[in-house]
N, C-alpha and C. Protein backbone atom coordinates (compact mmCIF):
# COMPACT_ATOMS: atom_id res chain seq x y z
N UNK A 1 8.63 -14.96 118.96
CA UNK A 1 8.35 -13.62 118.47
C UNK A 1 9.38 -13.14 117.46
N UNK A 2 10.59 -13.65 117.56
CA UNK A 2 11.24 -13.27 116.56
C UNK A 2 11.63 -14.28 115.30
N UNK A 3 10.99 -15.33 114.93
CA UNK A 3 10.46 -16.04 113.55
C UNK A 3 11.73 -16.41 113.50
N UNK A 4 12.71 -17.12 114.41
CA UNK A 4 13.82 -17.62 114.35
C UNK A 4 14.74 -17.10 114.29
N UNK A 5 14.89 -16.14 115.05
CA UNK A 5 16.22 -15.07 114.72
C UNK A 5 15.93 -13.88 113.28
N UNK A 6 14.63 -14.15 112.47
CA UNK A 6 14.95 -13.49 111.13
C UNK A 6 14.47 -11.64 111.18
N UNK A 7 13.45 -11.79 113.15
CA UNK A 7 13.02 -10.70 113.15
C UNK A 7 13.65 -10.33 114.42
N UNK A 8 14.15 -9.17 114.06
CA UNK A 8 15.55 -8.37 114.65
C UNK A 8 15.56 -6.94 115.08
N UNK A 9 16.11 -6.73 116.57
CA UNK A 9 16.40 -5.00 116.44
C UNK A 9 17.70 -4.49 115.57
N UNK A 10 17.27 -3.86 114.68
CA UNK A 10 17.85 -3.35 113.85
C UNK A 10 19.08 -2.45 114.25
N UNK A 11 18.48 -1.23 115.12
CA UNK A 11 19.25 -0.15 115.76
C UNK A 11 18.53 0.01 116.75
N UNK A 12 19.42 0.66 117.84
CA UNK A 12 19.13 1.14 118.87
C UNK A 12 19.50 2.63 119.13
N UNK A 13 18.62 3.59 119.21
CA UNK A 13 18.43 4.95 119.58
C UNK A 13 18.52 5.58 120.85
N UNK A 14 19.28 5.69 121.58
CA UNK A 14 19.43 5.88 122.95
C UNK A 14 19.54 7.74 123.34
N UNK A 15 18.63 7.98 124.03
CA UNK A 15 18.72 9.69 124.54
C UNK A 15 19.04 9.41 125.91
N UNK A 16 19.81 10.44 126.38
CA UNK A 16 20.39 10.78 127.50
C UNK A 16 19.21 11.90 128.31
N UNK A 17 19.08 11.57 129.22
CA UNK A 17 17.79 12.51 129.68
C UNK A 17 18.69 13.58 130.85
N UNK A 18 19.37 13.21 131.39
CA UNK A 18 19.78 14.02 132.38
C UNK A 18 21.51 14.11 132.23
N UNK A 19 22.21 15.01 133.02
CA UNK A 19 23.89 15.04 133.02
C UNK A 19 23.70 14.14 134.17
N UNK A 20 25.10 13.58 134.22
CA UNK A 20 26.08 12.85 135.22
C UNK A 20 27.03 13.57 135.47
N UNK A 21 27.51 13.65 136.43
CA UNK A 21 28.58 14.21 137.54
C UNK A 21 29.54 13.27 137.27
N UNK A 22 29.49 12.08 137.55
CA UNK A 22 30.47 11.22 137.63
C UNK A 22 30.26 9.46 137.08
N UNK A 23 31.00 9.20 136.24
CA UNK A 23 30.41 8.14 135.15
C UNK A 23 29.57 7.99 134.68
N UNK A 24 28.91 6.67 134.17
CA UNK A 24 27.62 6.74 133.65
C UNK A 24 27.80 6.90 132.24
N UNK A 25 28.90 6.42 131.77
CA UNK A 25 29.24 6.18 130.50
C UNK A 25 28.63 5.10 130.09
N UNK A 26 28.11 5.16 128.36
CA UNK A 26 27.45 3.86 128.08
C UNK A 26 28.68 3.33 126.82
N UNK A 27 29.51 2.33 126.94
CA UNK A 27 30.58 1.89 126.85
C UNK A 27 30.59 0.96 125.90
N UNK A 28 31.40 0.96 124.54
CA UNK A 28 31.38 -0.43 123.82
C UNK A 28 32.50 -0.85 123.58
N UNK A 29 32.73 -2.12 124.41
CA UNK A 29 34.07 -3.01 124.79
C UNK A 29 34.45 -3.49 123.69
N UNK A 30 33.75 -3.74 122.58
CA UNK A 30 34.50 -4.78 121.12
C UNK A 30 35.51 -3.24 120.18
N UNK A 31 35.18 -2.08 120.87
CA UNK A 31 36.22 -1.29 120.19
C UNK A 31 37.40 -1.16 120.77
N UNK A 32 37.71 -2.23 121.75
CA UNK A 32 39.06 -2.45 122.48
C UNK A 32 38.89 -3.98 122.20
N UNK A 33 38.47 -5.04 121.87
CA UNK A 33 38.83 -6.34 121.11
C UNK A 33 38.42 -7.48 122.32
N UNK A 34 37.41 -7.03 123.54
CA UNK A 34 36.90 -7.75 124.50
C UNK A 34 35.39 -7.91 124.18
N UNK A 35 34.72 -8.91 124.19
CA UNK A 35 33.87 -8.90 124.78
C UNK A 35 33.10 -9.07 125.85
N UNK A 36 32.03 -8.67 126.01
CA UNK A 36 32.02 -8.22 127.48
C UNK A 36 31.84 -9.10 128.59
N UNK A 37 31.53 -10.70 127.81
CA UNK A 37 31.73 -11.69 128.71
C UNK A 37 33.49 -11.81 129.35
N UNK A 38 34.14 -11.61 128.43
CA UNK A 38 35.45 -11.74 128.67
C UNK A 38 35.63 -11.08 129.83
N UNK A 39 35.17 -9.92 130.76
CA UNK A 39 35.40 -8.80 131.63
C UNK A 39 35.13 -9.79 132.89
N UNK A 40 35.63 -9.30 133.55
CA UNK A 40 35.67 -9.30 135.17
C UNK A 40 34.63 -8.50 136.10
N UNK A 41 34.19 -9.31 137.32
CA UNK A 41 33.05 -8.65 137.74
C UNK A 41 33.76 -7.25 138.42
N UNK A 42 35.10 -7.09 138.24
CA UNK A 42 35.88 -6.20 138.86
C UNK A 42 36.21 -5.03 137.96
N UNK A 43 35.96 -5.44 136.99
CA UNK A 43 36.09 -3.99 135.87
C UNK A 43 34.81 -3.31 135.61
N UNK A 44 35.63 -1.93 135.60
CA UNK A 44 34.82 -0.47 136.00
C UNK A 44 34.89 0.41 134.63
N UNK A 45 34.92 -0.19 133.84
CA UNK A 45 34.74 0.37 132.60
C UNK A 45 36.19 0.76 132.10
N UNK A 46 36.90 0.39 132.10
CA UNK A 46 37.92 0.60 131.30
C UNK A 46 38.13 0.57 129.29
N UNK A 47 36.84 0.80 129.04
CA UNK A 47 36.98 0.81 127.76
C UNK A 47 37.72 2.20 126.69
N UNK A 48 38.12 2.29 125.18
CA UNK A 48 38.33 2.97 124.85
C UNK A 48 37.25 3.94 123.95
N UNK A 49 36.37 3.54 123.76
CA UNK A 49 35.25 3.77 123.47
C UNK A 49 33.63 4.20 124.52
N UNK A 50 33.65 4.94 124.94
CA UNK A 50 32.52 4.88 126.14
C UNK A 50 32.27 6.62 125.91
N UNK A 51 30.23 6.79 125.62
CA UNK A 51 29.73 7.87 125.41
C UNK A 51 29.35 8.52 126.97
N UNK A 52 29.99 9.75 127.19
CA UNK A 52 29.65 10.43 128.62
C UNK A 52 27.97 11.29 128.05
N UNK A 53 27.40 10.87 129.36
CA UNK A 53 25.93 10.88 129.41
C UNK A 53 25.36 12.38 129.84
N UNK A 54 25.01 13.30 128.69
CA UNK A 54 24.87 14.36 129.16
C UNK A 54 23.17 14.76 128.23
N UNK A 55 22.75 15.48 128.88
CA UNK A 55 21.32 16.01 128.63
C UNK A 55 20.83 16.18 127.25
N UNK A 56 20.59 15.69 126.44
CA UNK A 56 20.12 15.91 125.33
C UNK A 56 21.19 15.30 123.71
N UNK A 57 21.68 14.79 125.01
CA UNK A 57 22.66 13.71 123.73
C UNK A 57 22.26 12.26 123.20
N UNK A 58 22.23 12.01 122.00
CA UNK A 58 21.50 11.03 121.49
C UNK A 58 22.52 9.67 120.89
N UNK A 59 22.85 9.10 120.97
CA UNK A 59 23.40 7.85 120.31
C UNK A 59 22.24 7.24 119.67
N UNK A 60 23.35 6.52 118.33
CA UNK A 60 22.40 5.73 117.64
C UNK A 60 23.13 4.30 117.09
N UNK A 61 22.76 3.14 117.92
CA UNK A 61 24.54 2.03 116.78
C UNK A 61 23.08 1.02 116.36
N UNK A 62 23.65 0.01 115.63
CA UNK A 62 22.97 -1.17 114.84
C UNK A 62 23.35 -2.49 115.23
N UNK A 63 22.51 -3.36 115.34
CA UNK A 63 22.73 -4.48 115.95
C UNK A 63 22.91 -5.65 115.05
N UNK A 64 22.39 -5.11 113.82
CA UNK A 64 22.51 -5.94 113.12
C UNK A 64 23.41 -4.89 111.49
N UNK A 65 23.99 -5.98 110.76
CA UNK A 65 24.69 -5.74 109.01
C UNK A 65 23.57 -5.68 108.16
N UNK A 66 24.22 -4.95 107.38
CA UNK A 66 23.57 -5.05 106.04
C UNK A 66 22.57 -6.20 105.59
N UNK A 67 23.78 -7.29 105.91
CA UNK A 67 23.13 -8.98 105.16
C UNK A 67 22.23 -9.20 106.60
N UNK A 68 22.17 -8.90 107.34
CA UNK A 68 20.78 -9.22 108.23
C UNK A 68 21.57 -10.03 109.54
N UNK A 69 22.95 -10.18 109.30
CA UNK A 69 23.73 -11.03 110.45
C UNK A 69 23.72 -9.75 111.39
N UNK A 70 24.21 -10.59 113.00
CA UNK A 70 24.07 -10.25 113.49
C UNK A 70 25.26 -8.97 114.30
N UNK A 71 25.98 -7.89 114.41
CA UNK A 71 26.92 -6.83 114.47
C UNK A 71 27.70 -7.00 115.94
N UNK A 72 28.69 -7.91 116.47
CA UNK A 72 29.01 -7.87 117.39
C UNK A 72 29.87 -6.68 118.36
N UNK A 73 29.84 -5.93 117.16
CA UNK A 73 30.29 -4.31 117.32
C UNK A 73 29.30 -3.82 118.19
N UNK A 74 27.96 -4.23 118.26
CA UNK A 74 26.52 -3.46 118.44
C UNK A 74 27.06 -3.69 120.42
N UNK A 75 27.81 -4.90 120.50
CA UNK A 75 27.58 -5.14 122.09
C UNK A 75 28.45 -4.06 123.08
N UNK A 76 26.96 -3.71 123.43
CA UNK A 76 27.75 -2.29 124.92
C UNK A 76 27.51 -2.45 126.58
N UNK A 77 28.38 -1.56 127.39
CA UNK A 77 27.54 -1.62 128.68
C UNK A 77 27.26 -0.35 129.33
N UNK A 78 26.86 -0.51 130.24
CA UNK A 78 26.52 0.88 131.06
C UNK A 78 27.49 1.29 132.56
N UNK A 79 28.09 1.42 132.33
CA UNK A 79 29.12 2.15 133.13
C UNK A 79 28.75 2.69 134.50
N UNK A 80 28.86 2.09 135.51
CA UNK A 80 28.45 2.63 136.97
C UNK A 80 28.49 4.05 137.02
N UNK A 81 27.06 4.10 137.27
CA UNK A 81 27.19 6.20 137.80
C UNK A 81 28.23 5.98 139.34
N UNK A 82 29.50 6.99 139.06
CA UNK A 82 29.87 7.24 140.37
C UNK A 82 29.39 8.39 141.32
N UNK A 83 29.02 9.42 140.63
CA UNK A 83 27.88 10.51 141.30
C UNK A 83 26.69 11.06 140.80
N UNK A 84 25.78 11.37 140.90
CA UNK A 84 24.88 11.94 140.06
C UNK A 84 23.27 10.61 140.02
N UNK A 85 23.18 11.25 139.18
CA UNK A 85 21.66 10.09 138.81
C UNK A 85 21.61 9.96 137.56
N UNK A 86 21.21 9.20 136.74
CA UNK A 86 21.74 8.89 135.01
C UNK A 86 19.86 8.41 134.90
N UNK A 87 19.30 9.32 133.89
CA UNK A 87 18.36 9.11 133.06
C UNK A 87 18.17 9.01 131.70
N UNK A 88 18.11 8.10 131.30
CA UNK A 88 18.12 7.86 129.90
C UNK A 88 16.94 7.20 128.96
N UNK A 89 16.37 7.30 128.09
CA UNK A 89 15.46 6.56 127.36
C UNK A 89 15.89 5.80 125.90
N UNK A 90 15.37 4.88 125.46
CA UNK A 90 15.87 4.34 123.96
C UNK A 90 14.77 3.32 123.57
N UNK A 91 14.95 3.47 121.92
CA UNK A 91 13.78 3.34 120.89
C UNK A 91 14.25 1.93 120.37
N UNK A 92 13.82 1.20 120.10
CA UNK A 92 14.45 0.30 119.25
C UNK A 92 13.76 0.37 118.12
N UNK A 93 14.50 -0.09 116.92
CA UNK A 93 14.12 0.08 115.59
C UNK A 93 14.10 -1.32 114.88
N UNK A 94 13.28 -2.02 114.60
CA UNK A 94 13.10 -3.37 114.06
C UNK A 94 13.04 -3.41 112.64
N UNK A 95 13.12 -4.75 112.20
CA UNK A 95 13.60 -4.83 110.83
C UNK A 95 12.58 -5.84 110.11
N UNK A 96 11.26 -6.01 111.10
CA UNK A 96 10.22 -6.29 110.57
C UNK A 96 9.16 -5.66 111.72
N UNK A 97 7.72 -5.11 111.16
CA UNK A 97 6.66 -4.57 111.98
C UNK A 97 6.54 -5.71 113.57
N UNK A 98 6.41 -4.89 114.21
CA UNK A 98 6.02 -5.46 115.83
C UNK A 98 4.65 -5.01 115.96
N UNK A 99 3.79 -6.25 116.46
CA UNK A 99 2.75 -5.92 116.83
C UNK A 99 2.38 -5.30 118.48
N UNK A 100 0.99 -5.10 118.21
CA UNK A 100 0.93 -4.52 120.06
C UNK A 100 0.83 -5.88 121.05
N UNK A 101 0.50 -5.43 121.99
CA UNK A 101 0.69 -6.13 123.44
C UNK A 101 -0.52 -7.33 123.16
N UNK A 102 -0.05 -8.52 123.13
CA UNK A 102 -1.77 -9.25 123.19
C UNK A 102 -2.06 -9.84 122.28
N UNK A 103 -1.49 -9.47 120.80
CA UNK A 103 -1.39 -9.70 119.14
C UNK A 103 -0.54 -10.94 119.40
N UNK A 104 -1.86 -12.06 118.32
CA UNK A 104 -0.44 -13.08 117.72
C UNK A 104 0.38 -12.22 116.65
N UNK A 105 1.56 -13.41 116.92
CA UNK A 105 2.97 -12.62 115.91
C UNK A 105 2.48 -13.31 114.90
């Protein structure tokens, strides 16, 4: 479906649907120089970079450059809710048309 890597999510659009009480940060580790394989099943988000998840807040990052490579900046995680309930929705934005459900590509 994706024609060898050439068809791509572009950006990702992420809305926050509800507040969190307690974490539930959505976190991107390459702005501290880890990636997120590098992490431990024991780390709790210690990043320097991480968006707190509140009602009507929208993020938007890119997964892919300009030249069509791929943005290792783009790689994030989701941060254990420690209280609360975390609702969120997100769009992806492609960089060639997607067909519907059922359609050859």
């Amino acid at each position: 479906m994706t024609h060898g890597g050439l068809k791509n999510r572009m950006a990702t659009v992420f809305w926050y649907i509800t507040n969190v009480e307690g974490g539930g940060h959505t976190s991107f580790p390459l702005a501290q120089g880890k990636f997120i394989s590098e992490l431990t099943p024991t780390t709790t988000c210690p990043y320097q970079l991480g968006v707190k998840p509140e009602a009507g807040k929208v993020i938007i990052f890119y997964s892919l450059k300009p030249d069509g490579s791929g943005d290792d900046l783009s790689q994030h995680a989701a941060c254990p809710v420690t209280s609360g309930t975390k609702w969120a929705a997100n769009k992806w934005v492609w960089n060639m048309p997607q067909r519907g459900l059922g359609e050859d590509d």
